[in-house]
Protein backbone atom coordinates (compact mmCIF):
# COMPACT_ATOMS: atom_id res chain seq x y z
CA UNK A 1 0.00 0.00 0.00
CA UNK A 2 1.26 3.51 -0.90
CA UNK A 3 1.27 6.02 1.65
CA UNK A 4 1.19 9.81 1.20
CA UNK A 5 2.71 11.84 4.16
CA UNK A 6 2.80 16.09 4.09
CA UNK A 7 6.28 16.77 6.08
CA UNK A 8 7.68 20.64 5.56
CA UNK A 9 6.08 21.51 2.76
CA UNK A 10 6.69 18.51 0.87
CA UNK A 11 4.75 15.29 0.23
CA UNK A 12 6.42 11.69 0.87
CA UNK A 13 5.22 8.73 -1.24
CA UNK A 14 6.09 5.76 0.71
CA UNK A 15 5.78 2.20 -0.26
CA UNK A 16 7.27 2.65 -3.89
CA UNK A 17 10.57 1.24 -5.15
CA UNK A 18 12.77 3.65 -6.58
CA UNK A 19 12.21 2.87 -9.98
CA UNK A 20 9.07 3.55 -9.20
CA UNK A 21 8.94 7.21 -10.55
CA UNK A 22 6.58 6.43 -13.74
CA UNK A 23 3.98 6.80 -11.99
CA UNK A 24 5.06 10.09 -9.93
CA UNK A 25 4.72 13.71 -11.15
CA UNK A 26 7.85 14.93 -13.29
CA UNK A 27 8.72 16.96 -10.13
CA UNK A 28 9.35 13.89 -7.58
CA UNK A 29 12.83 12.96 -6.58
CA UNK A 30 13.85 10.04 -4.72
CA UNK A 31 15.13 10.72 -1.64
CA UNK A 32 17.76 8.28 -0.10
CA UNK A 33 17.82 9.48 3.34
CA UNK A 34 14.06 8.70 4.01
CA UNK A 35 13.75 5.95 1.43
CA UNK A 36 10.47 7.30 -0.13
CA UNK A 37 9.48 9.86 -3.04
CA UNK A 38 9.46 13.56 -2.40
CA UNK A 39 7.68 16.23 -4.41
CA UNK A 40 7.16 19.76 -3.62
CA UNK A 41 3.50 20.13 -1.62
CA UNK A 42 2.13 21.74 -4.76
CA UNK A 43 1.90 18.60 -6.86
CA UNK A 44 -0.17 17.10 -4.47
CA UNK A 45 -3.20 17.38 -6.76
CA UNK A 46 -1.39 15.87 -9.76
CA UNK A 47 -0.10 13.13 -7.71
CA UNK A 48 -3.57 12.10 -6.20
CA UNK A 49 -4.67 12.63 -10.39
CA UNK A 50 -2.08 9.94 -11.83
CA UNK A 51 -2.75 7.91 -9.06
CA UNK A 52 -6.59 7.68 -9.49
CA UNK A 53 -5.48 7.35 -13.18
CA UNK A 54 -3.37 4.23 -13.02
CA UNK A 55 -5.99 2.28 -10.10
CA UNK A 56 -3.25 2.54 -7.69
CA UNK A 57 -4.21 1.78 -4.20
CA UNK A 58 -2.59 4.49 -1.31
CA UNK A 59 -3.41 5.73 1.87
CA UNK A 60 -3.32 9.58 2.38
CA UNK A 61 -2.28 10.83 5.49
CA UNK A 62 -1.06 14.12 3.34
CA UNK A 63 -4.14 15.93 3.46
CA UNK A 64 -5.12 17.54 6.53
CA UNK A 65 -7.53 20.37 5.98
CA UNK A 66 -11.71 19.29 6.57
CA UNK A 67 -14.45 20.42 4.44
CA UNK A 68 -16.32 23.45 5.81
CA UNK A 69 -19.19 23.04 7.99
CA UNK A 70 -21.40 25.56 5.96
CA UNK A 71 -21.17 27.61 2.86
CA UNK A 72 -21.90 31.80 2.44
CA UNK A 73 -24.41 32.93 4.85
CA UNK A 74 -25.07 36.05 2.88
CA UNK A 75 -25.83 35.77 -1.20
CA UNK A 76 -25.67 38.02 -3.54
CA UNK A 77 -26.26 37.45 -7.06
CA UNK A 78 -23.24 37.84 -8.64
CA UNK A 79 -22.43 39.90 -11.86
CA UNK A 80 -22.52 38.39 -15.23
CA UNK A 81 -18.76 38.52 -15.71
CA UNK A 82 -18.30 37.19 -12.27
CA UNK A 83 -20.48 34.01 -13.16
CA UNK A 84 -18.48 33.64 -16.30
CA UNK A 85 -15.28 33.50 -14.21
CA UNK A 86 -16.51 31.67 -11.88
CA UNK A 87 -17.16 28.90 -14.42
CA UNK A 88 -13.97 29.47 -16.48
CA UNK A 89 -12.20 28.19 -12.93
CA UNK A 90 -13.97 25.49 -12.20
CA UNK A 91 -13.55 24.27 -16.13
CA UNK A 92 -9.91 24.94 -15.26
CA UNK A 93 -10.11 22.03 -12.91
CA UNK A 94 -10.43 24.74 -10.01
CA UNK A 95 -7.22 26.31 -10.75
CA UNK A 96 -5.99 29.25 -11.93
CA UNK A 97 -5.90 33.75 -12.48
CA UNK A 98 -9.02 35.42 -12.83
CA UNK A 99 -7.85 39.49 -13.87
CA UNK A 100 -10.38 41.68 -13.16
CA UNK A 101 -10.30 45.61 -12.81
CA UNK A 102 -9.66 47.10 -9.20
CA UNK A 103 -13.57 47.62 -8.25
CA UNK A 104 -15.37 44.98 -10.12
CA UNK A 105 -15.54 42.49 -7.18
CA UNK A 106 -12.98 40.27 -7.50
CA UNK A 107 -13.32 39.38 -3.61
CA UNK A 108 -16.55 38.72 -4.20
CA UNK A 109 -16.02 36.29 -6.66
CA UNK A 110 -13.10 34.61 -3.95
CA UNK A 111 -16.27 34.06 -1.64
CA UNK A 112 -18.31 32.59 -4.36
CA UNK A 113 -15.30 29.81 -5.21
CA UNK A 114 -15.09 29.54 -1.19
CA UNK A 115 -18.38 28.74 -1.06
CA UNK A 116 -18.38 25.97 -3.91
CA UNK A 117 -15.64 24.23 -2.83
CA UNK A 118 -16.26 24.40 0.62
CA UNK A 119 -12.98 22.96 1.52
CA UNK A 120 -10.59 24.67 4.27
CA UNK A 121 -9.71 27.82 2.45
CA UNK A 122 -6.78 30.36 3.24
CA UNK A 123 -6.68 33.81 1.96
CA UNK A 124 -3.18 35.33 1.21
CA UNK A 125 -2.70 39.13 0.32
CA UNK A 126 0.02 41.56 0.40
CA UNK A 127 -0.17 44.15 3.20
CA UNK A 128 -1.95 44.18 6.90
CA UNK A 129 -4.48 46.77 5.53
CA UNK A 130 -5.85 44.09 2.98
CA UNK A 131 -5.67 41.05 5.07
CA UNK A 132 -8.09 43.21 7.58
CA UNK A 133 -10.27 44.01 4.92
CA UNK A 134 -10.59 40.19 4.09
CA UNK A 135 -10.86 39.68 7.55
CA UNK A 136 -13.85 41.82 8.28
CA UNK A 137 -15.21 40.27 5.24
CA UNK A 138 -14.66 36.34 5.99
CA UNK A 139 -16.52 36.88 8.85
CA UNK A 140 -19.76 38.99 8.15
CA UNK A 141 -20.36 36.27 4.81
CA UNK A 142 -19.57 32.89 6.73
CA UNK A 143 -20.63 31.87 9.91
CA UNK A 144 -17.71 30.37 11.14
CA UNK A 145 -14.57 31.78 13.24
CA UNK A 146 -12.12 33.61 11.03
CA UNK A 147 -8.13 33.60 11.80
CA UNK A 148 -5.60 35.54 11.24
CA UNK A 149 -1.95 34.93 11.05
CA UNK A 150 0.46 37.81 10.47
CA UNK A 151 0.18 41.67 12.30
CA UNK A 152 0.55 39.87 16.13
CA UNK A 153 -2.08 37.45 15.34
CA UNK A 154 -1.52 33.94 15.00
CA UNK A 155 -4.97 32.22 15.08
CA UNK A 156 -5.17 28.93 12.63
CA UNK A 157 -9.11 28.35 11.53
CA UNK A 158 -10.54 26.50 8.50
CA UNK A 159 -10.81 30.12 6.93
CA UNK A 160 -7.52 32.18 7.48
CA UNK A 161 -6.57 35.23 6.28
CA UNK A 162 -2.63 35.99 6.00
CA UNK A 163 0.10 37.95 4.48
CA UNK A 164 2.51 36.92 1.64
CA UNK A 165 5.47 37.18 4.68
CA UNK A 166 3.55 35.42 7.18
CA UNK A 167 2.86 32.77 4.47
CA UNK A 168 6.04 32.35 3.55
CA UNK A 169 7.43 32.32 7.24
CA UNK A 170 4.86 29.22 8.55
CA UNK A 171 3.18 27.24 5.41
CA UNK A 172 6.02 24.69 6.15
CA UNK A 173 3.76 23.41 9.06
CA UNK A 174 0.25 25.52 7.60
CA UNK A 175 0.59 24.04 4.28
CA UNK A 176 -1.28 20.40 4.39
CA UNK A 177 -4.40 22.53 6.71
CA UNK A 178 -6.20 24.09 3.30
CA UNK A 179 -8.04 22.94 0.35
CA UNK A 180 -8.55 26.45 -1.36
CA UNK A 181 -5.83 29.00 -0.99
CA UNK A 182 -6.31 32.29 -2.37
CA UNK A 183 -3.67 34.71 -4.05
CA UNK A 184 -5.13 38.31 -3.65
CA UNK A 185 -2.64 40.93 -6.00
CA UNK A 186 -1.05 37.36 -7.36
CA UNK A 187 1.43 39.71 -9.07
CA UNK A 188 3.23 39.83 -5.98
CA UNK A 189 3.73 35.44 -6.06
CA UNK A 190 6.60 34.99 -7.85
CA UNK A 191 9.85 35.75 -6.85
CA UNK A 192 12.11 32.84 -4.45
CA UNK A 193 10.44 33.64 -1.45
CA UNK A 194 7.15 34.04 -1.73
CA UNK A 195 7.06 31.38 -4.48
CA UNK A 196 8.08 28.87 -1.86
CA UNK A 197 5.02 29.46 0.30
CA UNK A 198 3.16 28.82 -3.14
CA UNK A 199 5.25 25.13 -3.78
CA UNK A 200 4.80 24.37 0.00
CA UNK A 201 1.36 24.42 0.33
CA UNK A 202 -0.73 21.16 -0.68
CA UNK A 203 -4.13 22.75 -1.67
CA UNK A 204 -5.66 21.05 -4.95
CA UNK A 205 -8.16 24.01 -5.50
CA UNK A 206 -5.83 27.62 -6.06
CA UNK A 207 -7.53 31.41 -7.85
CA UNK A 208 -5.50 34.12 -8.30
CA UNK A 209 -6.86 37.50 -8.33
CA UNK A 210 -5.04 40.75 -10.05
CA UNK A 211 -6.15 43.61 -11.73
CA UNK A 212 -2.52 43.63 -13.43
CA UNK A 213 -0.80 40.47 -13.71
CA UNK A 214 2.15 41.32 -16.32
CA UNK A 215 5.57 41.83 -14.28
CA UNK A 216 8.29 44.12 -15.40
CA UNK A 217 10.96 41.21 -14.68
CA UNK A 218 8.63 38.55 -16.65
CA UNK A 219 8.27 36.32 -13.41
CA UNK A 220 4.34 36.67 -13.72
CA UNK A 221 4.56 33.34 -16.17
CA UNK A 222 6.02 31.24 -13.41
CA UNK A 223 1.96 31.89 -11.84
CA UNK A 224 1.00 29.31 -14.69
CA UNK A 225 3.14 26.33 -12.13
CA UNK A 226 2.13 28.18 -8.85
CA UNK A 227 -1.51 28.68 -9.11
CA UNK A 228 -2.74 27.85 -12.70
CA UNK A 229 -3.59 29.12 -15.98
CA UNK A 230 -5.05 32.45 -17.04
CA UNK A 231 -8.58 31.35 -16.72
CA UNK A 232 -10.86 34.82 -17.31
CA UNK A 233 -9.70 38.45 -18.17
CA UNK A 234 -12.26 41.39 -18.59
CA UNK A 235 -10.91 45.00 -18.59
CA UNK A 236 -11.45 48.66 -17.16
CA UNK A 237 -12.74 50.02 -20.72
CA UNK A 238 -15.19 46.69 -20.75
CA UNK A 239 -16.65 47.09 -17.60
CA UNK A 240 -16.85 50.81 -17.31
CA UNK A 241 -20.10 52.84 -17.49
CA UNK A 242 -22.01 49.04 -16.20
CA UNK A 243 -20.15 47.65 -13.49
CA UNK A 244 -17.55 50.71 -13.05
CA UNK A 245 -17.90 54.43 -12.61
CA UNK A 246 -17.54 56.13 -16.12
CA UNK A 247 -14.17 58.25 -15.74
CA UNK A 248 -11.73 60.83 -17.26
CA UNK A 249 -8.24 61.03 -17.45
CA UNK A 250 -6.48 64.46 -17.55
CA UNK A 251 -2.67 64.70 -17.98
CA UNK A 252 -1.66 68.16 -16.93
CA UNK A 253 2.09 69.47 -18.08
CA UNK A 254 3.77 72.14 -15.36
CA UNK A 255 6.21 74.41 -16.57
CA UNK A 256 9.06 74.34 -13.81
CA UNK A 257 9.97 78.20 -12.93
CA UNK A 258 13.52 79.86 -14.64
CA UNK A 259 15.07 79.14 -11.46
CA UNK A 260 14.11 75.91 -11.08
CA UNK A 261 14.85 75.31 -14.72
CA UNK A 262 18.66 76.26 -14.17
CA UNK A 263 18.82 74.15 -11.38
CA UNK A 264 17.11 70.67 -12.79
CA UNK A 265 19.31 71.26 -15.88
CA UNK A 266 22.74 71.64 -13.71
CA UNK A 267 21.81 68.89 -11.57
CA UNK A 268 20.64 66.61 -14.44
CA UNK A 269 24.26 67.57 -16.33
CA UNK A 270 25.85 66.24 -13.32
CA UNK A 271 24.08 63.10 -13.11
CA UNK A 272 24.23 62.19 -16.70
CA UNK A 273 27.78 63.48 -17.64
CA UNK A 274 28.83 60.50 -14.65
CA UNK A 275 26.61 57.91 -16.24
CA UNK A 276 27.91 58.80 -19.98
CA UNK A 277 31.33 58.25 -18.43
CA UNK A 278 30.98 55.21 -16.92
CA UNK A 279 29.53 53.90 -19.80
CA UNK A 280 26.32 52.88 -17.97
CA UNK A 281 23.04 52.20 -19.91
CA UNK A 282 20.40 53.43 -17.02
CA UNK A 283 17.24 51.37 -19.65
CA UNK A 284 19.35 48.50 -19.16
CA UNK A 285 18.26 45.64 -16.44
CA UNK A 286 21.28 46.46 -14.40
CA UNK A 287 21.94 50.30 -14.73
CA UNK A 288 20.69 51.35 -11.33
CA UNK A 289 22.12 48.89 -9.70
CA UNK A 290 25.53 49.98 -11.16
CA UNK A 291 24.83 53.90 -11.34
CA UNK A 292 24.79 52.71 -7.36
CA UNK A 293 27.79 50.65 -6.95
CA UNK A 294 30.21 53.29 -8.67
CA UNK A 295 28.75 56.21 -7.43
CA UNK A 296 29.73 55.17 -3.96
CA UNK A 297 33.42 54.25 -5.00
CA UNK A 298 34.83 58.32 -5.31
CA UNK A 299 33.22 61.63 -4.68
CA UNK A 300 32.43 62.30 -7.86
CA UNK A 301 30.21 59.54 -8.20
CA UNK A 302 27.96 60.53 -4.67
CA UNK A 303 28.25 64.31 -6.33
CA UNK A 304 26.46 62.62 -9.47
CA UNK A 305 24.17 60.47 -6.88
CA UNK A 306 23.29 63.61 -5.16
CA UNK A 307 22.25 65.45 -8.67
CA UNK A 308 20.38 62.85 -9.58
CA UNK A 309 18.37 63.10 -6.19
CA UNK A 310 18.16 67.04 -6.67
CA UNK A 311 16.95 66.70 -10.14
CA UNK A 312 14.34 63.78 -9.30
CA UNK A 313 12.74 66.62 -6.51
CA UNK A 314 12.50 69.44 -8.43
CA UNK A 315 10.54 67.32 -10.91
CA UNK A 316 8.32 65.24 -8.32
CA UNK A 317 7.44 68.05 -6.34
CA UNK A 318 7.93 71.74 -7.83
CA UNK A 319 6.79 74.33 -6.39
CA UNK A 320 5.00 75.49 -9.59
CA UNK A 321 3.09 72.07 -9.25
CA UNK A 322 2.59 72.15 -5.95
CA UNK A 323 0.71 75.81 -6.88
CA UNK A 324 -1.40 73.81 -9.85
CA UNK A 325 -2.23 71.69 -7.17
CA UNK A 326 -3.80 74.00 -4.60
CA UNK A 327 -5.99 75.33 -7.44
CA UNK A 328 -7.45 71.42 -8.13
CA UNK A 329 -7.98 70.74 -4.31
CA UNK A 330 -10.06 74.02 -4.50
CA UNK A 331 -11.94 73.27 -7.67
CA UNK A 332 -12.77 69.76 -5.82
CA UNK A 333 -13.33 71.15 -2.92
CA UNK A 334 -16.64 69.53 -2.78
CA UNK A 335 -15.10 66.08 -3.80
CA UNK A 336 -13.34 63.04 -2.14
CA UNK A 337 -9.92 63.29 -3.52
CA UNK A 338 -6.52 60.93 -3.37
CA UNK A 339 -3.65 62.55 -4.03
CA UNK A 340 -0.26 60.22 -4.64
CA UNK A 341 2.88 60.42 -4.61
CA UNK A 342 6.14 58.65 -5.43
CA UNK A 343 7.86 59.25 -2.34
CA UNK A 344 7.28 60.24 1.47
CA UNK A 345 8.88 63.52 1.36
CA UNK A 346 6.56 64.98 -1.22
CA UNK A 347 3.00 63.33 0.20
CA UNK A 348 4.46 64.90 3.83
CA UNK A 349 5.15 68.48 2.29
CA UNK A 350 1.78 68.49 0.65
CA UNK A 351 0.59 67.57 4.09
CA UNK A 352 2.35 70.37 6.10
CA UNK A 353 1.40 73.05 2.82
CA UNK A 354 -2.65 71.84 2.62
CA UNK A 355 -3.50 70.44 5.96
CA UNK A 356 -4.84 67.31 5.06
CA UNK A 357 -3.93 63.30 6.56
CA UNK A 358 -1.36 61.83 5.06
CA UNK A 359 -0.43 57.93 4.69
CA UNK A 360 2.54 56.08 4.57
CA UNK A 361 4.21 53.21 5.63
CA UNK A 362 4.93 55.01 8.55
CA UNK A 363 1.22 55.63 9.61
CA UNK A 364 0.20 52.91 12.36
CA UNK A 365 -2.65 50.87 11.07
CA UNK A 366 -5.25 52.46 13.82
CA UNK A 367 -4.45 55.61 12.33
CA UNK A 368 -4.79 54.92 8.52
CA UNK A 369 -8.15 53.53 9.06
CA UNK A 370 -9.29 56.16 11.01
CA UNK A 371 -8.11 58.50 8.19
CA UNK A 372 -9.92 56.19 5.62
CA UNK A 373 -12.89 56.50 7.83
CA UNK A 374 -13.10 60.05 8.10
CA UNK A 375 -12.83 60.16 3.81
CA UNK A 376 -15.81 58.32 3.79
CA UNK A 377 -17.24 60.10 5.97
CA UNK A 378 -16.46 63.34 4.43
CA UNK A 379 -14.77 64.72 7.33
CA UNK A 380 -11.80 65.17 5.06
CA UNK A 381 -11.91 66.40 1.23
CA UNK A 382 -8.30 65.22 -0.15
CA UNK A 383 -5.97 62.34 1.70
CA UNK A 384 -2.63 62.35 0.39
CA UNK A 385 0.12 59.28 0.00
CA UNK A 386 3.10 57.84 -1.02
CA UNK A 387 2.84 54.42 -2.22
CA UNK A 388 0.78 52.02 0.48
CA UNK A 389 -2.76 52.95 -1.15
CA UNK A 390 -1.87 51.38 -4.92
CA UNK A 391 -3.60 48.91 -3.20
CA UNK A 392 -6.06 47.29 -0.64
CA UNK A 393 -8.11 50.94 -0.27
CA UNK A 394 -11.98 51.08 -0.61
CA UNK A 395 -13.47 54.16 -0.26
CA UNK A 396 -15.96 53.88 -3.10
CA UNK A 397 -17.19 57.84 -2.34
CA UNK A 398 -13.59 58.80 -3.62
CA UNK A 399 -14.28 60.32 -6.98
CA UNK A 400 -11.07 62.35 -7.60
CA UNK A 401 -7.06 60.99 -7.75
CA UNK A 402 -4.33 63.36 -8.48
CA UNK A 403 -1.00 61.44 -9.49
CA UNK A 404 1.63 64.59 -8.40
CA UNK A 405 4.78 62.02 -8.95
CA UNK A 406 5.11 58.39 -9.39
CA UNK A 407 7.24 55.57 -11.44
CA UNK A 408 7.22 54.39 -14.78
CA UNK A 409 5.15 50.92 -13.79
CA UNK A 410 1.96 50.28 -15.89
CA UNK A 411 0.63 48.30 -12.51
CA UNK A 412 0.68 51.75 -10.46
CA UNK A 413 -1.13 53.97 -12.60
CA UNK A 414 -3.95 51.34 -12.88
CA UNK A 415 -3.64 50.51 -9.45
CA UNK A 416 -3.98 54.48 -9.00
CA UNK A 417 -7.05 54.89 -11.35
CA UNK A 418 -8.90 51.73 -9.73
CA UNK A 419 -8.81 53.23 -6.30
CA UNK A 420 -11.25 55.73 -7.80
CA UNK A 421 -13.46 53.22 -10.11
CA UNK A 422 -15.91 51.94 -7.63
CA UNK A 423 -19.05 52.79 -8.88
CA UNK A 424 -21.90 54.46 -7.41
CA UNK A 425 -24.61 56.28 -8.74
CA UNK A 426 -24.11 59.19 -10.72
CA UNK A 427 -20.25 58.94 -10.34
CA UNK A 428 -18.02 59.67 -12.66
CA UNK A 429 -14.62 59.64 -11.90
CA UNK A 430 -11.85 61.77 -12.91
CA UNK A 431 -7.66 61.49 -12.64
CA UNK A 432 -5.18 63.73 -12.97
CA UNK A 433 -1.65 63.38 -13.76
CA UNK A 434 0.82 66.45 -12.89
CA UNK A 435 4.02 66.06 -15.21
CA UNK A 436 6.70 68.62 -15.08
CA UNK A 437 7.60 69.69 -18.74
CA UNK A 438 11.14 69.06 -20.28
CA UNK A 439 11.94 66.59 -17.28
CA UNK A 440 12.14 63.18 -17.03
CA UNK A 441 9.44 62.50 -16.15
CA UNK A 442 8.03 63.37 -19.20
CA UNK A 443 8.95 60.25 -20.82
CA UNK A 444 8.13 58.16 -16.81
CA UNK A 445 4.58 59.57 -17.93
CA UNK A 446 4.24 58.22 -21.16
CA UNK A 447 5.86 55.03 -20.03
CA UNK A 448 3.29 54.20 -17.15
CA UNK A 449 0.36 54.55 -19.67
CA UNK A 450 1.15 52.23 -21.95
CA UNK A 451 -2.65 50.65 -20.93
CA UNK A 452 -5.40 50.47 -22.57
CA UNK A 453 -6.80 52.50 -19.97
CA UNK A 454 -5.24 55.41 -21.05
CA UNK A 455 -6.35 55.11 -24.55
């Protein structure tokens, strides 16, 4: 008799020769110290496949997660394209990456697979602001306890909510105790750490969720081996106007003042006449890294480090901008408005100049939901922030996002426009993008919309 043990976020086969391995997944390897078969946890389903295949007899003491006691508790009918995805996953053999826009209910459609497999589920996402908001909703559409691992909490229950750390830190001993698990912002998967937490867990049944799956590095294709397929895809400009507020985008150029002009073009000479001479291509995958490494190795190189810095400011956060901006937080003054920013420095300066909250990875959690709150709310018109609101933010009442600064990644300027998407009646949403002119971030700008978005 074969026998099927989950040890450290691998399963053993025991009870097969070593030449045994024809009937074993491509990833098994013998192992000579334990004298049995060993596969990575995340072939567990293929394994159990082939065997049930070939009539092969085995006892599995692998598995270790129990079915759940009850399903949802509170139904909604869900939304034509959420039905469709919904069945393009379970045709997918219950595995695989559902991309939907930020807004259109992807977490819905989590609690609808949830609730048809009814198997132990765990829900992974990628900051303690987003495993809170799965949290809060776990537990208002199932009737069963809710855990939480990650943030101080460490509470194991047939539904768990977690972080992509946390996951990778305990799914050597967490991974055999789920059915379902659940990739919120699966973008953030792949990579060696967080892809072990993926290849250590044993759970058959896996959905990724994403409004923008495409990496810069290409790593998003390694999600095919680590949750599944791409199973459904619907985007912004298909759902908008039905399912998502109807929306504008305005890109707004800033001319920088003379002074400022004289001193972004001495600093940027600097910077660049360093580069040129070190023969460093700064588009290439390795030029920052080695604009870093030689610019600490003489003082010429942290003069040109320093430039770079000095030109990167004047063009993230002019003052001339920062005077284009006061005029939009006036003409919205009767709006809900995010404003973001590439960096902390800028989102706390706009903070100190305008007077209103400001979030970054800094702000203790109490306090950024309390400022999320008071949005909502309307006690506050405008909430500025650096980067730790691209995602996990709902505040469907926010109608208005003003990009100041930010990269060149197609993921954060659709991050950025989602937060604003959620529709309501008689919304219509509306971004702006501040560029200074004759900068570089001219050409960040017309890098990071490259979407169809933006078209």
């Amino acid at each position: 008799m074969i026998l099927l043990r989950y040890t450290a976020g691998t399963v053993e086969v025991h009870g097969l020769a070593e030449g045994g391995a024809a009937l074993l997944p491509a990833a098994s390897r013998w192992d000579g110290r334990s004298h049995c078969h060993r596969l990575p946890a995340c072939a567990y389903a293929e394994l159990v496949r082939g065997l049930h295949r070939e009539r092969v007899e085995y006892q599995d003491e692998a598995r270790g997660y129990p079915e759940l006691p009850s399903g949802l508790r509170v139904h909604r009918e869900p939304r034509p394209y959420q039905a469709e995805a919904l069945a393009a996953w379970r045709a997918s053999r219950q595995r695989g990456v559902v991309v939907l826009p930020t807004g259109a209910g992807k977490s819905h459609l989590a609690l609808l697979a949830i609730d048809d497999r009814r198997r132990a589920s765990l829900v992974i996402a990628p900051t303690l602001d987003l495993v809170g908001q799965w949290y809060d909703l776990l537990r208002s559409s199932f009737a069963i306890d809710v855990g939480v691992v990650g943030g101080g909490d460490h509470r194991v229950c047939p539904l768990t909510v977690t972080t992509y750390d946390s996951a990778y830190l305990h799914m050597g001993y967490l991974g055999n105790r789920f059915g379902l698990v659940i990739f919120d912002e699966c973008h953030h998967l792949p990579g060696e750490a967080y892809a072990l937490a993926a290849r250590s867990c044993l759970a058959p049944y896996r959905l990724g969720l994403t409004a923008t799956p495409e990496r810069a590095d290409g790593r998003h294709l390694e999600n095919q081996e680590l949750i599944g397929p791409l199973v459904y895809e619907r985007s912004i400009v298909e759902l908008t106007g039905t399912f998502l507020a109807d929306y504008d985008v305005e890109t707004v150029t800033v001319e920088l003042s003379p002074e400022e002009r004289v001193l972004y073009d001495e600093a940027r000479g600097v910077y660049l006449a360093f580069v040129r001479r070190q023969g460093i291509r700064m588009n290439g995958p390795q030029g920052w890294s080695q604009f870093i490494q030689r610019a600490a190795r003489s003082q010429e190189g942290r003069l040109a480090l320093a430039a770079y810095y000095q030109q990167r400011q004047l063009a993230f956060a002019a003052p001339s901008k920062l005077d284009y901006l006061a005029h939009l937080l006036h003409l919205h003054r009767h709006d809900r408005a995010l404003l973001f920013t590439q960096d902390n420095r800028t989102a706390y300066d706009i903070a100190r100049r305008f007077l209103v909250p400001v979030i970054t990875h800094q702000t203790p959690v109490t306090e950024r939901s309390e400022i999320l709150q008071g949005l909502r709310e309307g006690v506050y018109g405008a909430v500025v922030t650096s980067k730790v609101l691209n995602e996990g933010v709902d505040v469907p009442e926010a109608n208005v996002a003003i990009v100041v600064s930010g990269s060149g990644s197609v993921r954060e300027h659709v991050q950025r426009l989602g937060r604003i998407l959620r529709a309501r009646e008689g919304k219509r949403a509306l971004l702006y993008e501040l560029v200074a002119q004759g900068t570089a971030e001219a050409f960040t700008s017309l890098r990071r919309r490259e979407h169809v978005a933006y078209r």
